[in-house]
C-alpha atoms as a PDB file:
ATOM      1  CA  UNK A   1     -59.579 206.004 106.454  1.00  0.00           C
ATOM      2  CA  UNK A   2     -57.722 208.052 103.904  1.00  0.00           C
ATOM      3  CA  UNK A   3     -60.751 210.560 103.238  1.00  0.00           C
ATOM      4  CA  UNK A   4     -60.208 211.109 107.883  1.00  0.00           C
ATOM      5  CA  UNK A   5     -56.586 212.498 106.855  1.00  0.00           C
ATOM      6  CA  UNK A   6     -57.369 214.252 103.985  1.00  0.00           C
ATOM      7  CA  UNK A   7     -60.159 216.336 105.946  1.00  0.00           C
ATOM      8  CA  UNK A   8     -57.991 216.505 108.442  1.00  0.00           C
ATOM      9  CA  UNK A   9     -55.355 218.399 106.634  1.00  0.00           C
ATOM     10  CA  UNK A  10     -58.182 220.543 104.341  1.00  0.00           C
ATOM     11  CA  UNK A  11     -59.147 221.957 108.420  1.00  0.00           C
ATOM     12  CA  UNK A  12     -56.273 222.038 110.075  1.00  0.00           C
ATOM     13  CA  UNK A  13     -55.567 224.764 107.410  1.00  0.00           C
ATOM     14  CA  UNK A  14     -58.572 226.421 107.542  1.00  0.00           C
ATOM     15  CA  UNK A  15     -59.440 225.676 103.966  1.00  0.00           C
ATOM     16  CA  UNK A  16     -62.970 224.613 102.480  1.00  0.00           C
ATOM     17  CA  UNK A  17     -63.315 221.743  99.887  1.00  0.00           C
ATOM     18  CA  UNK A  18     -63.946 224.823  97.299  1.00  0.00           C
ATOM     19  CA  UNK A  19     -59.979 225.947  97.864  1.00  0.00           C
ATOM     20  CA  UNK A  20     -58.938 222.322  97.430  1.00  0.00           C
ATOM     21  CA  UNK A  21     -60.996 221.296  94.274  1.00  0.00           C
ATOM     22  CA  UNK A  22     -59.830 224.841  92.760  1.00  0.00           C
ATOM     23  CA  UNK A  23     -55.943 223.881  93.185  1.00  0.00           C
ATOM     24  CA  UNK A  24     -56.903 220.818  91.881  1.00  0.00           C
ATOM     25  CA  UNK A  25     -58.803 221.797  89.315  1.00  0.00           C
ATOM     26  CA  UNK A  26     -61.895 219.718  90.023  1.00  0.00           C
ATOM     27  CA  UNK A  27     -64.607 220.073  91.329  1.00  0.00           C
ATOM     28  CA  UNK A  28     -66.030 220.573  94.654  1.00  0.00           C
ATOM     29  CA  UNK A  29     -68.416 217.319  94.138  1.00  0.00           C
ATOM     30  CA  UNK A  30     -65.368 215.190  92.975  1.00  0.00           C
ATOM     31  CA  UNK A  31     -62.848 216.498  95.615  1.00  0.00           C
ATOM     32  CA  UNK A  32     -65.931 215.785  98.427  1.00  0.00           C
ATOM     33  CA  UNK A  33     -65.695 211.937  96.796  1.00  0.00           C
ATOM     34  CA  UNK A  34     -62.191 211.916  97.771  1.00  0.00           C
ATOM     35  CA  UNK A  35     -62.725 213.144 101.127  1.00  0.00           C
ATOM     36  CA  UNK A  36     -65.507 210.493 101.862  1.00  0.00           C
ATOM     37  CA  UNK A  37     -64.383 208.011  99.895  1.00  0.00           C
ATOM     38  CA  UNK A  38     -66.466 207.231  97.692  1.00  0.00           C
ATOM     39  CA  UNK A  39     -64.056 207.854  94.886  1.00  0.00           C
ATOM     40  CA  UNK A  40     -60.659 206.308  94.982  1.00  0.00           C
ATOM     41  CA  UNK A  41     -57.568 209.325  94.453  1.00  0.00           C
ATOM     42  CA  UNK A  42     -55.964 209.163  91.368  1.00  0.00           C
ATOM     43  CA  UNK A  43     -51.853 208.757  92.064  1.00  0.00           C
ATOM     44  CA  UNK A  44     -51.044 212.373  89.989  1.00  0.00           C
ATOM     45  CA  UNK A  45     -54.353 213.760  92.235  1.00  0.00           C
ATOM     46  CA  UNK A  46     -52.184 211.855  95.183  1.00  0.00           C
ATOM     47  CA  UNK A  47     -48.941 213.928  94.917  1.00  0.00           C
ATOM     48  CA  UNK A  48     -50.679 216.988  94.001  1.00  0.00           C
ATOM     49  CA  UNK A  49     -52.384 216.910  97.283  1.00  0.00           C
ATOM     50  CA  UNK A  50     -49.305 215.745  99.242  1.00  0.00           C
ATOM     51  CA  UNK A  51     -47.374 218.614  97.304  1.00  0.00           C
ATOM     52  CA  UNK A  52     -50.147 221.060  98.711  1.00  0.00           C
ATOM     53  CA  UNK A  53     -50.127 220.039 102.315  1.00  0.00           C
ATOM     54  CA  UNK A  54     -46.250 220.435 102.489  1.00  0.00           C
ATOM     55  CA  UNK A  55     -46.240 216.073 103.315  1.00  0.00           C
ATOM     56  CA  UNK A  56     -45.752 212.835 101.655  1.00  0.00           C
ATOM     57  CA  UNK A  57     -48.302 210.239  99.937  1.00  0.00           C
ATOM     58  CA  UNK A  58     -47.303 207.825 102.775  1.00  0.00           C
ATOM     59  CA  UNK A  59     -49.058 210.174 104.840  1.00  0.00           C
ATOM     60  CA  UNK A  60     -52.527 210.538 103.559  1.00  0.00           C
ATOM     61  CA  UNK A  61     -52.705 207.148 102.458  1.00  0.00           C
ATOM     62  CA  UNK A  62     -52.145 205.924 106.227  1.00  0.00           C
ATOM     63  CA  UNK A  63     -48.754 204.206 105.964  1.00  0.00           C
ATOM     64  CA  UNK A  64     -47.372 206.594 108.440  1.00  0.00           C
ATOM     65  CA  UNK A  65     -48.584 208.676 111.519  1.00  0.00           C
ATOM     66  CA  UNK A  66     -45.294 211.267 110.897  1.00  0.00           C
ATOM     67  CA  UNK A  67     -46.523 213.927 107.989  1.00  0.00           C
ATOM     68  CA  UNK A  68     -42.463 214.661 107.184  1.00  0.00           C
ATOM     69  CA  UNK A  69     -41.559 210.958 106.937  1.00  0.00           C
END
């Protein structure tokens, strides 16, 4: 339920999947697959996004419910 958190985050900032794929420098396609996974996250794709949100890897992956931890 990884791609649940990561839309979660995208929203909660008002951001589309365009803005996301565009820091990432992907595209919007391959940032969708991440979202519904479908595609598994690469771990430098990983800390990018956790860098982004302003959380930690644990987070999105699940391992915690507490985004500073």
């Amino acid at each position: 339920m990884t791609n649940n958190r990561l839309r979660d985050l995208r929203t909660d900032k008002d951001l589309k999947q365009k803005d996301v794929a565009d820091y990432l420098n992907c595209s919007q396609v391959a940032y969708s697959h991440y979202e519904l996974g479908k595609r598994d996250i690469p771990t430098e794709v990983l800390v990018a996004l956790a860098k982004f949100y302003g959380t930690t890897t644990d987070y999105i992956l699940r391992l915690t419910d507490n985004p500073n931890k």
